[in-house]
PDB file of N, CA and C in Angstrom:
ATOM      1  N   UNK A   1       0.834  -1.191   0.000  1.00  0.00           N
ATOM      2  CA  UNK A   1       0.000   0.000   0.000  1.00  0.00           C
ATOM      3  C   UNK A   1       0.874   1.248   0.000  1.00  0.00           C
ATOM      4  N   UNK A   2       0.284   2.152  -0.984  1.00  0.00           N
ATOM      5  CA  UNK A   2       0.889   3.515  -0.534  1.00  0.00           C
ATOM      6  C   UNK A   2       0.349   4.592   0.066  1.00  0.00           C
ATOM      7  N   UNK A   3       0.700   5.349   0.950  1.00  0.00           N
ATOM      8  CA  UNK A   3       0.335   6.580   2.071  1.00  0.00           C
ATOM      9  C   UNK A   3       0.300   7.203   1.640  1.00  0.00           C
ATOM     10  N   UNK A   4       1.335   7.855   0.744  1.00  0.00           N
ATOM     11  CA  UNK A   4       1.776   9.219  -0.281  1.00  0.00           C
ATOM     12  C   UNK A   4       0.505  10.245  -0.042  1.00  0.00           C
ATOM     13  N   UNK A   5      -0.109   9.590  -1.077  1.00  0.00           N
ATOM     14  CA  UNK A   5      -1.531  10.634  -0.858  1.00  0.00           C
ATOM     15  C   UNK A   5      -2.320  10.934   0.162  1.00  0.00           C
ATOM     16  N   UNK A   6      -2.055   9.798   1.079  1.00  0.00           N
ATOM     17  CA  UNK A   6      -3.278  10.132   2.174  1.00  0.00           C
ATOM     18  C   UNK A   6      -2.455  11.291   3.190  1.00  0.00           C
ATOM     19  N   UNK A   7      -1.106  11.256   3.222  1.00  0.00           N
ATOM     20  CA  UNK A   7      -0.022  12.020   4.017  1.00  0.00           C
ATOM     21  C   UNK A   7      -0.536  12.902   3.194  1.00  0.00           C
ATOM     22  N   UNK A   8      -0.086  12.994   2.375  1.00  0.00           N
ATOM     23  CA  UNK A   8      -0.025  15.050   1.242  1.00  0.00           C
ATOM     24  C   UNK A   8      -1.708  15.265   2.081  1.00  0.00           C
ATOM     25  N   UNK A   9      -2.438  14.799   1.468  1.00  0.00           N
ATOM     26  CA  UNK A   9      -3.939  15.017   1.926  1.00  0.00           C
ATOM     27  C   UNK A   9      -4.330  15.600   3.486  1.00  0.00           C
ATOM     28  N   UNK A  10      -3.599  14.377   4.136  1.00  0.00           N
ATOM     29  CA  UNK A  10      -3.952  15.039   5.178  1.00  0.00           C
ATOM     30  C   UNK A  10      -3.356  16.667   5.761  1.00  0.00           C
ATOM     31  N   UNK A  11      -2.055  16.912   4.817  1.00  0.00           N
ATOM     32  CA  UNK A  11      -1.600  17.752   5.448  1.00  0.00           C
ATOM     33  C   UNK A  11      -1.708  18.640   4.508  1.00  0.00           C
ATOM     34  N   UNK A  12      -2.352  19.064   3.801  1.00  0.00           N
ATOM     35  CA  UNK A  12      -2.886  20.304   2.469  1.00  0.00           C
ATOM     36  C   UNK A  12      -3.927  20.298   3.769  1.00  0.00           C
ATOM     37  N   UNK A  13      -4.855  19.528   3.923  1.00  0.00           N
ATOM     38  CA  UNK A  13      -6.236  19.832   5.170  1.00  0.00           C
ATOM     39  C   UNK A  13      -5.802  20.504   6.010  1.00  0.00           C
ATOM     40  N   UNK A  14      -4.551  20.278   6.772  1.00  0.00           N
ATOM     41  CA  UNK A  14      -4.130  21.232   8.091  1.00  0.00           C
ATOM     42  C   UNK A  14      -3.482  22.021   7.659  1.00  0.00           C
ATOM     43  N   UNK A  15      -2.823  22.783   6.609  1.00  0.00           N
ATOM     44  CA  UNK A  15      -2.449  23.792   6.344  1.00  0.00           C
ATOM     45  C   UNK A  15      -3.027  24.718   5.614  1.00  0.00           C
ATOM     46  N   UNK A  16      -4.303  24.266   4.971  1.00  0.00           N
ATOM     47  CA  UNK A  16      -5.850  25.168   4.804  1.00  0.00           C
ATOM     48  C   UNK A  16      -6.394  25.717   5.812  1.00  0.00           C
ATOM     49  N   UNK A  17      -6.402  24.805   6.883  1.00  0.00           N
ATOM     50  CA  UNK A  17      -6.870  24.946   7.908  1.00  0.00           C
ATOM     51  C   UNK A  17      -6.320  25.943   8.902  1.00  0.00           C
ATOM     52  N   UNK A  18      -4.898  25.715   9.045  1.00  0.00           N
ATOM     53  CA  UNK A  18      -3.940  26.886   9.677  1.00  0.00           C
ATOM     54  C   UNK A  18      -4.010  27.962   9.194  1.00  0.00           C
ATOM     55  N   UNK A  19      -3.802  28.095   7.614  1.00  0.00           N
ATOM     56  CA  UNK A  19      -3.653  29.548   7.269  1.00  0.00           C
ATOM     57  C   UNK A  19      -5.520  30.082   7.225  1.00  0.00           C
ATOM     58  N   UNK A  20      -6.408  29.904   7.334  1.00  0.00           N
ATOM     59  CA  UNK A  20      -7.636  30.671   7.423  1.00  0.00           C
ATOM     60  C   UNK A  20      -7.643  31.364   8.593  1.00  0.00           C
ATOM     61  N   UNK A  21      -7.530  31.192   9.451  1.00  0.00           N
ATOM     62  CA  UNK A  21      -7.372  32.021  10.806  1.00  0.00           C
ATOM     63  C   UNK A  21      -6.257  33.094  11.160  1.00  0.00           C
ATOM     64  N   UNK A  22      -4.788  32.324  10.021  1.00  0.00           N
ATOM     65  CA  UNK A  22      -4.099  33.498  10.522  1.00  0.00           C
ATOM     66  C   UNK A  22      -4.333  34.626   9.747  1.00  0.00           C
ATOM     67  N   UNK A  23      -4.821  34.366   8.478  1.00  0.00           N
ATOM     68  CA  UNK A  23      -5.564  35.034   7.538  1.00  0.00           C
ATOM     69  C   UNK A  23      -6.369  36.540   8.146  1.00  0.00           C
ATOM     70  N   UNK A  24      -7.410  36.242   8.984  1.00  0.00           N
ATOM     71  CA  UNK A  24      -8.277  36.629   9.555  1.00  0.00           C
ATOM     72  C   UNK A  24      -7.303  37.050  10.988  1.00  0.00           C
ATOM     73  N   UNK A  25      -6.756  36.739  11.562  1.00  0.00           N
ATOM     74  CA  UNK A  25      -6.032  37.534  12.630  1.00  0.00           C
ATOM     75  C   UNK A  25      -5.041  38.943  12.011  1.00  0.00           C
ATOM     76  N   UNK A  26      -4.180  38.108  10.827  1.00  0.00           N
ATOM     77  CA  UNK A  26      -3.458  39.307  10.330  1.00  0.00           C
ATOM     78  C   UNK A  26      -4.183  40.585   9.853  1.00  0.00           C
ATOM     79  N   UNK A  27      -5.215  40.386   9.030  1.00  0.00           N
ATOM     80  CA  UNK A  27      -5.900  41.555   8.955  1.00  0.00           C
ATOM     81  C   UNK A  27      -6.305  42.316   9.688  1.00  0.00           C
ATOM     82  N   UNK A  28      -7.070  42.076  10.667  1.00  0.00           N
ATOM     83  CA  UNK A  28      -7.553  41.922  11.970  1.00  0.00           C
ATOM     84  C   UNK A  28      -6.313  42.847  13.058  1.00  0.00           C
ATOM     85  N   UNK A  29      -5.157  42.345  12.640  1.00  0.00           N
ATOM     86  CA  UNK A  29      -4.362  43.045  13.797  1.00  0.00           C
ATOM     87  C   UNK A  29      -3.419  44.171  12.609  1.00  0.00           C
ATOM     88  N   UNK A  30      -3.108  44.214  11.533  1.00  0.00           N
ATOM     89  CA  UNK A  30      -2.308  45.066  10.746  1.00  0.00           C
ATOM     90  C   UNK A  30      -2.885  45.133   9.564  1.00  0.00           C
ATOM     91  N   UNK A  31      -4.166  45.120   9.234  1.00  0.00           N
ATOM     92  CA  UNK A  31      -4.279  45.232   7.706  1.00  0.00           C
ATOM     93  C   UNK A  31      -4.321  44.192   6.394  1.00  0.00           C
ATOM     94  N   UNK A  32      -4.818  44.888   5.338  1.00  0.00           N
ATOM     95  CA  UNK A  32      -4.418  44.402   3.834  1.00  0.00           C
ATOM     96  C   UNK A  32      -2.767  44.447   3.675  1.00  0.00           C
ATOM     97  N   UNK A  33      -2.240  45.816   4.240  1.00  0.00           N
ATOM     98  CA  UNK A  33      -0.925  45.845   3.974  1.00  0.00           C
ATOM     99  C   UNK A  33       0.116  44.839   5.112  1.00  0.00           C
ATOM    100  N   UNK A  34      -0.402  43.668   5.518  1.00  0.00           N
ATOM    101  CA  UNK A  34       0.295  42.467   6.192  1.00  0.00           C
ATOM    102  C   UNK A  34       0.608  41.591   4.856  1.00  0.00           C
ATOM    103  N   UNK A  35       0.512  41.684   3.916  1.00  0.00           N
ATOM    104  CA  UNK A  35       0.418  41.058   2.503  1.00  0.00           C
ATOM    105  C   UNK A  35       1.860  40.453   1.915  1.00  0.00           C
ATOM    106  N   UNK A  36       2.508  41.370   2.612  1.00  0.00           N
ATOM    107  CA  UNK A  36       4.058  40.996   1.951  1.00  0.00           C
ATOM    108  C   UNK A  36       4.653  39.396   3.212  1.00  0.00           C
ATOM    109  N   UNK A  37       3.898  39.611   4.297  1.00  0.00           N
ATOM    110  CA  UNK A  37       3.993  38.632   4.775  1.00  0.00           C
ATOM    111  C   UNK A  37       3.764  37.048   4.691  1.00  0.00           C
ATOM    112  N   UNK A  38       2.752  37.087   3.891  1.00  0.00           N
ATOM    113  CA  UNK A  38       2.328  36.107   2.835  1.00  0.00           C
ATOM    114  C   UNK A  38       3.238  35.463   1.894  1.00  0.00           C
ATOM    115  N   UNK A  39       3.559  36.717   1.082  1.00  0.00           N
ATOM    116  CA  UNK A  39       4.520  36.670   0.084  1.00  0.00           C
ATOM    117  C   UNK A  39       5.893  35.665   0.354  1.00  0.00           C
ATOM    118  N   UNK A  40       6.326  36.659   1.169  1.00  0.00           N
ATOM    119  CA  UNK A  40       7.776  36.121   1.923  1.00  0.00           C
ATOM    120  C   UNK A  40       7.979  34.651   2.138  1.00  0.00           C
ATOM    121  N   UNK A  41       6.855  34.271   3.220  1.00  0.00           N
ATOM    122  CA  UNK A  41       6.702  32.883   3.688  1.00  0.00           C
ATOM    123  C   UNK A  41       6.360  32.579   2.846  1.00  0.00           C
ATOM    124  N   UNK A  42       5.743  32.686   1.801  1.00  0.00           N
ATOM    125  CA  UNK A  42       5.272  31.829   0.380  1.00  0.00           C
ATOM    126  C   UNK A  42       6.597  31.344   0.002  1.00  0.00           C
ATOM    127  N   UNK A  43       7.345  32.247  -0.187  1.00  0.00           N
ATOM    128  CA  UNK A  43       8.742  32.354  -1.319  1.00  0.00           C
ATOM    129  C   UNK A  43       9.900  31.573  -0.446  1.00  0.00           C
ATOM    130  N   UNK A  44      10.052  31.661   0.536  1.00  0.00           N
ATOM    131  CA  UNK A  44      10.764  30.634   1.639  1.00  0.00           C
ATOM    132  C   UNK A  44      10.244  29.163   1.577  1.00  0.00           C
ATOM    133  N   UNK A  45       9.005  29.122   1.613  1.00  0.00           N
ATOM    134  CA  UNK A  45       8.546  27.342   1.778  1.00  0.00           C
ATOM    135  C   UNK A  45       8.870  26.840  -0.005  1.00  0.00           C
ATOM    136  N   UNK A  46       8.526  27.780  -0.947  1.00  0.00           N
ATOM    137  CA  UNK A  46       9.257  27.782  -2.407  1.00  0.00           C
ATOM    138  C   UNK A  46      10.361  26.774  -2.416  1.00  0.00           C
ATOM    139  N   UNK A  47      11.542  28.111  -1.443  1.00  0.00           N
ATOM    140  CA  UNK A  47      12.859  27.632  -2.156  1.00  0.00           C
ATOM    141  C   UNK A  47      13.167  26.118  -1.560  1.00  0.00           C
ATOM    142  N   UNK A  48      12.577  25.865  -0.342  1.00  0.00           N
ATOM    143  CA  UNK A  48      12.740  25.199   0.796  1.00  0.00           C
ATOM    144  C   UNK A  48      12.245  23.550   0.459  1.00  0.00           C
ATOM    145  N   UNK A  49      11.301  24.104  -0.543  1.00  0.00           N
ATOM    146  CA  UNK A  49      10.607  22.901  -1.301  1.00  0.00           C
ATOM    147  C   UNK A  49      11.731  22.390  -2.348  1.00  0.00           C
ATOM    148  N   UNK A  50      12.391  23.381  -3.202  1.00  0.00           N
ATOM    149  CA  UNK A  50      13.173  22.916  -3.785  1.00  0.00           C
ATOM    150  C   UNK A  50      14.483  21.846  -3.268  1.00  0.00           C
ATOM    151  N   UNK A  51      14.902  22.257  -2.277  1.00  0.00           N
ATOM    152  CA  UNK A  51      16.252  21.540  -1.778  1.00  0.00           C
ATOM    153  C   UNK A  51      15.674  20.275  -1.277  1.00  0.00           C
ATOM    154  N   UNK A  52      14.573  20.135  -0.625  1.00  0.00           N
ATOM    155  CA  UNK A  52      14.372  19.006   0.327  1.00  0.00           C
ATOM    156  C   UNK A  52      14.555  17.642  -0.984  1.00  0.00           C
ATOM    157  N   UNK A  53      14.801  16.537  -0.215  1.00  0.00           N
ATOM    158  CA  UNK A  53      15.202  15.300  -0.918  1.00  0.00           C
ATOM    159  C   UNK A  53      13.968  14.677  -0.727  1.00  0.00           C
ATOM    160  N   UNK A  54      13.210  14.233  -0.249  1.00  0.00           N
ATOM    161  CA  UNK A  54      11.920  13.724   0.621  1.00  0.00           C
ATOM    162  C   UNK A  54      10.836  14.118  -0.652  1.00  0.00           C
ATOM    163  N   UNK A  55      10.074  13.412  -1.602  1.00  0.00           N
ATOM    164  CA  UNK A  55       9.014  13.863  -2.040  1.00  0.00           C
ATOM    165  C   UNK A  55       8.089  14.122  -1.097  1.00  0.00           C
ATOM    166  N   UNK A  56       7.650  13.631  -0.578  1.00  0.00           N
ATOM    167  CA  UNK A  56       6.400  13.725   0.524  1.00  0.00           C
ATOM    168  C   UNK A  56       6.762  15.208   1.032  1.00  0.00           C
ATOM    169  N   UNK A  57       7.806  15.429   1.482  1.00  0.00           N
ATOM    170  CA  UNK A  57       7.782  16.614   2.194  1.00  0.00           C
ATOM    171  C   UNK A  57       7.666  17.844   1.325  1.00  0.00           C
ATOM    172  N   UNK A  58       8.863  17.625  -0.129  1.00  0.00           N
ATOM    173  CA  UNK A  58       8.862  18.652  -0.551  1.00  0.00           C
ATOM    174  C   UNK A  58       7.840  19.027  -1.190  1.00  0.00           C
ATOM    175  N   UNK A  59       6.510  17.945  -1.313  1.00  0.00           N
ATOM    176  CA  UNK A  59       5.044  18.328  -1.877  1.00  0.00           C
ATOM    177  C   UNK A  59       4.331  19.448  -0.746  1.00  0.00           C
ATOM    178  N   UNK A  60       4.410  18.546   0.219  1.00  0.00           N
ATOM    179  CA  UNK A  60       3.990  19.668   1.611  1.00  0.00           C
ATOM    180  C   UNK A  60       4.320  21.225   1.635  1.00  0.00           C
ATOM    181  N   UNK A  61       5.645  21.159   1.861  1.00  0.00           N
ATOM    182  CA  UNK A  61       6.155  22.606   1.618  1.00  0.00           C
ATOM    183  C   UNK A  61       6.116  23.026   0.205  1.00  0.00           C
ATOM    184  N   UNK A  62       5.473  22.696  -0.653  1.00  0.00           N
ATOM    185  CA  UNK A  62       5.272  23.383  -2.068  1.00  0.00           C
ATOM    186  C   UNK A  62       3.267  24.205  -1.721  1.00  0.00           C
ATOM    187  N   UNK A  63       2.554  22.529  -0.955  1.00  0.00           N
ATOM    188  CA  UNK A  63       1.412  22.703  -0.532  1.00  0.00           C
ATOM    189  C   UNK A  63       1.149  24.531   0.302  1.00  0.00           C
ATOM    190  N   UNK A  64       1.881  24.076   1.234  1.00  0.00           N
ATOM    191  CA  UNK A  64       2.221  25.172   2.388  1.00  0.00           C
ATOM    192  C   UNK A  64       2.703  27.022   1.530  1.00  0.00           C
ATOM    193  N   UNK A  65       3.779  26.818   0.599  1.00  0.00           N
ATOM    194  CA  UNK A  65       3.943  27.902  -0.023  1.00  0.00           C
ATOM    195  C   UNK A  65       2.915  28.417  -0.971  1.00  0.00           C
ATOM    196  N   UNK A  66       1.832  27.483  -2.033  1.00  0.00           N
ATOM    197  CA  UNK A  66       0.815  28.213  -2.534  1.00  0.00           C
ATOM    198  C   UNK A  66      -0.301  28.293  -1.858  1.00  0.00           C
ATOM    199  N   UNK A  67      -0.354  27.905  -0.307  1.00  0.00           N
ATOM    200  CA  UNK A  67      -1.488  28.243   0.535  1.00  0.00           C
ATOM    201  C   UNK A  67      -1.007  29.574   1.055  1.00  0.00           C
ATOM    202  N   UNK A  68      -0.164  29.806   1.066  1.00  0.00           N
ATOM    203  CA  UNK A  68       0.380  31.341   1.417  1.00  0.00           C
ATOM    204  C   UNK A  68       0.393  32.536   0.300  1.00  0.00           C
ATOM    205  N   UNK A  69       0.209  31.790  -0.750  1.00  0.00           N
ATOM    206  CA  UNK A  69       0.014  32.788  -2.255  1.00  0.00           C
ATOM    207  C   UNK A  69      -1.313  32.854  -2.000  1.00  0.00           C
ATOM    208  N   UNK A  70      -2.079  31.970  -1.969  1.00  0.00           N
ATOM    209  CA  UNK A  70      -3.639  32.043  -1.786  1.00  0.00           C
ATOM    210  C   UNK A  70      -3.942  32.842  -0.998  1.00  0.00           C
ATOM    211  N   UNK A  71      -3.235  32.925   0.404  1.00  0.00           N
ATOM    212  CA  UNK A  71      -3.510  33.567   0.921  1.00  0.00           C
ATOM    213  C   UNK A  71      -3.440  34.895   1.148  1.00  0.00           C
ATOM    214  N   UNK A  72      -2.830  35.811   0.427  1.00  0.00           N
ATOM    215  CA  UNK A  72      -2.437  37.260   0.101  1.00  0.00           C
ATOM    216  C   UNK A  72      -4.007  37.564  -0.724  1.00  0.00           C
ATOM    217  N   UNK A  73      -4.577  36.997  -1.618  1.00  0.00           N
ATOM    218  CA  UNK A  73      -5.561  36.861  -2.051  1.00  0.00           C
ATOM    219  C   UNK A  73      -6.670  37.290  -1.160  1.00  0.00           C
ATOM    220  N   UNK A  74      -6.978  36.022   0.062  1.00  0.00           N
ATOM    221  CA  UNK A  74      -8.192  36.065   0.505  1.00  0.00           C
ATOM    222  C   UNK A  74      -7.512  37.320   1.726  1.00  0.00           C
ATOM    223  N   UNK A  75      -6.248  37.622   2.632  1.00  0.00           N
ATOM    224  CA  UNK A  75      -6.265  39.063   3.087  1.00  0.00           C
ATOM    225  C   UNK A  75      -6.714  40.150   2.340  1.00  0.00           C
ATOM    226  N   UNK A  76      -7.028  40.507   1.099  1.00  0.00           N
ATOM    227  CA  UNK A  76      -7.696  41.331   0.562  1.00  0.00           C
ATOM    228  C   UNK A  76      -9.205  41.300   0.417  1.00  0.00           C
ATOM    229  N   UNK A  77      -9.570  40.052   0.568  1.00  0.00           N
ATOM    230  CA  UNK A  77     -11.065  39.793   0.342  1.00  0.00           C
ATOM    231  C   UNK A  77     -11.705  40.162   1.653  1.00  0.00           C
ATOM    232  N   UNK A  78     -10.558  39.405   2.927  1.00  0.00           N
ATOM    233  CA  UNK A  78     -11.127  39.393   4.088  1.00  0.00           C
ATOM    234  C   UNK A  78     -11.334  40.903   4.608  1.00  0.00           C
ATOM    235  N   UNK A  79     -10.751  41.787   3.842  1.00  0.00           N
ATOM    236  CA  UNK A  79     -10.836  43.692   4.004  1.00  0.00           C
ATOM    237  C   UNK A  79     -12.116  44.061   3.771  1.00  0.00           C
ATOM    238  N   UNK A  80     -12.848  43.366   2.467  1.00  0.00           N
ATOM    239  CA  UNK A  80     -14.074  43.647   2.170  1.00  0.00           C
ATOM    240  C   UNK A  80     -14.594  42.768   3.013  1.00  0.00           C
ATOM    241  N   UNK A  81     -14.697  42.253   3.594  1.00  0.00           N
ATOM    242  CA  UNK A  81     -15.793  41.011   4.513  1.00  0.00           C
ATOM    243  C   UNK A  81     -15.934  41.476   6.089  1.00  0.00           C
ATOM    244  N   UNK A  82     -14.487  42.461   6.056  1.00  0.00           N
ATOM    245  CA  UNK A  82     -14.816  43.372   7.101  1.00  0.00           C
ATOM    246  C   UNK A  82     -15.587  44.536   6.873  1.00  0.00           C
ATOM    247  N   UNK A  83     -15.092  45.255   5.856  1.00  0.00           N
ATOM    248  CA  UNK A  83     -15.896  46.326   5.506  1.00  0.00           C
ATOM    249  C   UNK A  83     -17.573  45.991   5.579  1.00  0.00           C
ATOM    250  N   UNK A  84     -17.804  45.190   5.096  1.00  0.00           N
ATOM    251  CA  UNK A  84     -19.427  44.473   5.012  1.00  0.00           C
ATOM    252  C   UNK A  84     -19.877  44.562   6.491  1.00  0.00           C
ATOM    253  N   UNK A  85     -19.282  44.404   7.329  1.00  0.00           N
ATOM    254  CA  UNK A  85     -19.278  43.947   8.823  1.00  0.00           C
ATOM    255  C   UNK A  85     -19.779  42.452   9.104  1.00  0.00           C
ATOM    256  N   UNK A  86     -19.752  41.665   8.200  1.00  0.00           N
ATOM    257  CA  UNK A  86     -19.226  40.169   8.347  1.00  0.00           C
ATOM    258  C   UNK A  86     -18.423  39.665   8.755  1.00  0.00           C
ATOM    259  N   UNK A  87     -17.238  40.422   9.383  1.00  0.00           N
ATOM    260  CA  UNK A  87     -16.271  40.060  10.332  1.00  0.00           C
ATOM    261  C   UNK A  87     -16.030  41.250  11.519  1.00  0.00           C
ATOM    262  N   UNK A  88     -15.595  41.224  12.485  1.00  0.00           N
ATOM    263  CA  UNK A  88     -15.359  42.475  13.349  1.00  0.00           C
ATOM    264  C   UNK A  88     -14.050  43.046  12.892  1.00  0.00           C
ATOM    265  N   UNK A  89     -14.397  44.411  13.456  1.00  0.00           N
ATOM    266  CA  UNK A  89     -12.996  45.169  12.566  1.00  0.00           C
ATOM    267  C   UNK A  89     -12.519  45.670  14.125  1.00  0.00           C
ATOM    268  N   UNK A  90     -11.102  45.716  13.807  1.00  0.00           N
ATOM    269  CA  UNK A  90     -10.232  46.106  15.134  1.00  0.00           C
ATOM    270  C   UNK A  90     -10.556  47.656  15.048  1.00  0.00           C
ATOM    271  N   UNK A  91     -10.773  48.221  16.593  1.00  0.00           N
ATOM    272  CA  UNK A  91     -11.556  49.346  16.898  1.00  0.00           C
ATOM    273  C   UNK A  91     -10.173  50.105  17.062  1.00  0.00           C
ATOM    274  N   UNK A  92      -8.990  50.146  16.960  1.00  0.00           N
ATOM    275  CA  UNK A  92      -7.775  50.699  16.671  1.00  0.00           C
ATOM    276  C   UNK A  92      -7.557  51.431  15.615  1.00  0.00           C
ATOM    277  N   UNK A  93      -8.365  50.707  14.199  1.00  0.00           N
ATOM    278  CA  UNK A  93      -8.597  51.083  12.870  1.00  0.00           C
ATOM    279  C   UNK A  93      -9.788  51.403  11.974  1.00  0.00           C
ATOM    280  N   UNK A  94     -10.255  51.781  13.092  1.00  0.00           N
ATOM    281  CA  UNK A  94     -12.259  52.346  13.010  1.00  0.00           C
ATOM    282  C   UNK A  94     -11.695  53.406  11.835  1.00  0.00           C
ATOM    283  N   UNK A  95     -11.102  54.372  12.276  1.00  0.00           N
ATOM    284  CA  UNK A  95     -10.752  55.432  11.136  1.00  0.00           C
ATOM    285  C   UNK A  95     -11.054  55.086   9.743  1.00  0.00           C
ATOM    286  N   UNK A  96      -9.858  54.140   9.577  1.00  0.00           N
ATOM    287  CA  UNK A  96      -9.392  53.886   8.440  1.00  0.00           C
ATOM    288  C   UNK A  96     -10.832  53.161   8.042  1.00  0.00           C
ATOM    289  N   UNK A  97     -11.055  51.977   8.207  1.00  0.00           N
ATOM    290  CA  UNK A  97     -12.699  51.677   7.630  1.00  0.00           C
ATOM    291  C   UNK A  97     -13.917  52.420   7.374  1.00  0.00           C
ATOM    292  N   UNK A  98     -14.028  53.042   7.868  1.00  0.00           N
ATOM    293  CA  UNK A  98     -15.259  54.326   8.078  1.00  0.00           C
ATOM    294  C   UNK A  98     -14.611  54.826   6.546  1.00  0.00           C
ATOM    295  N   UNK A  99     -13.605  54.987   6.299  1.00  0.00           N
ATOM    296  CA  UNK A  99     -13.363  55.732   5.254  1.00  0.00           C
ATOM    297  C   UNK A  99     -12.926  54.919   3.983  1.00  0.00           C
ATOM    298  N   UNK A 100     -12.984  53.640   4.341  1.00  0.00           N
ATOM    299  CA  UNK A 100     -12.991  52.783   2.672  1.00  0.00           C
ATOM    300  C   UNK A 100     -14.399  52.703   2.939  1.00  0.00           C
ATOM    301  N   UNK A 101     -15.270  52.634   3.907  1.00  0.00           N
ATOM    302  CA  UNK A 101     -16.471  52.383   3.521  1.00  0.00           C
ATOM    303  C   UNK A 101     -17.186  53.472   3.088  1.00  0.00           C
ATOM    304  N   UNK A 102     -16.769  54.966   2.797  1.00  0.00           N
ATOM    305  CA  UNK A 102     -17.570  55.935   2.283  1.00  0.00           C
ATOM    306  C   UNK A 102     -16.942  56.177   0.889  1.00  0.00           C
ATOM    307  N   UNK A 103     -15.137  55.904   0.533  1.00  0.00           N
ATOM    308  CA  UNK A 103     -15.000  55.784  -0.498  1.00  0.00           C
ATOM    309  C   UNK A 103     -15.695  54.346  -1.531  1.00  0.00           C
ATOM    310  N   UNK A 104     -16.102  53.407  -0.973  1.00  0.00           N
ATOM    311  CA  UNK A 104     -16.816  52.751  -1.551  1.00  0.00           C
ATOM    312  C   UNK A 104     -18.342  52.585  -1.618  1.00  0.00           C
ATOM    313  N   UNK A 105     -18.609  53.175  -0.938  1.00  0.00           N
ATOM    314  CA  UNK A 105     -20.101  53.235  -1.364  1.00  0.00           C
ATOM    315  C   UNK A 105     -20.956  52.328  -0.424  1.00  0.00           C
ATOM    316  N   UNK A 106     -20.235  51.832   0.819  1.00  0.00           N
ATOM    317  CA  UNK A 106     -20.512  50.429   1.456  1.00  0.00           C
ATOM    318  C   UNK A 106     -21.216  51.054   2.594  1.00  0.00           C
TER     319      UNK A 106
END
């Protein structure tokens, strides 16, 4: 029998799973502009994927780096999902929302 897949599988699930929340915290505590943070760790689990010898792993950390591309994505979405007030917005940065929500029309 082979695992291969059920390993990758299970662990694309927990690293979907991990990055939705930090997703939603980063915004939450610094913004859309937390974005490059994404990036970075994207581009690290990248190179990181490249060197490893281990298929299994280096699928993981390939997994792990375009869940972090994805995720620069949904920190921008999650801006509008605050703006909507579908999520709570940190009362630190009331300002700043009040005022994408009148430049947008929201």
């Amino acid at each position: 029998m082979n695992f291969s897949g059920i390993i990758v599988g299970a662990a694309v699930f927990l690293i979907i799973g991990i990055c939705h929340p930090i997703v939603i915290k980063m915004e939450y505590c610094w913004g859309k502009k937390s974005w490059w943070v994404l990036a970075l760790v994207g581009m690290l689990f990248s190179v990181w994927s490249l060197f490893v010898g281990n298929l299994i792993l280096s699928t993981i950390l390939g997994a792990a780096a375009f869940s972090c591309f994805w995720g620069i994505h949904e920190i921008l979405s999650q801006e509008k999902r605050v703006l909507r007030r579908w999520f709570p917005e940190n009362p630190a940065r009331h300002d700043y929302y009040e005022k994408r929500r009148k430049e947008l029309g929201i």
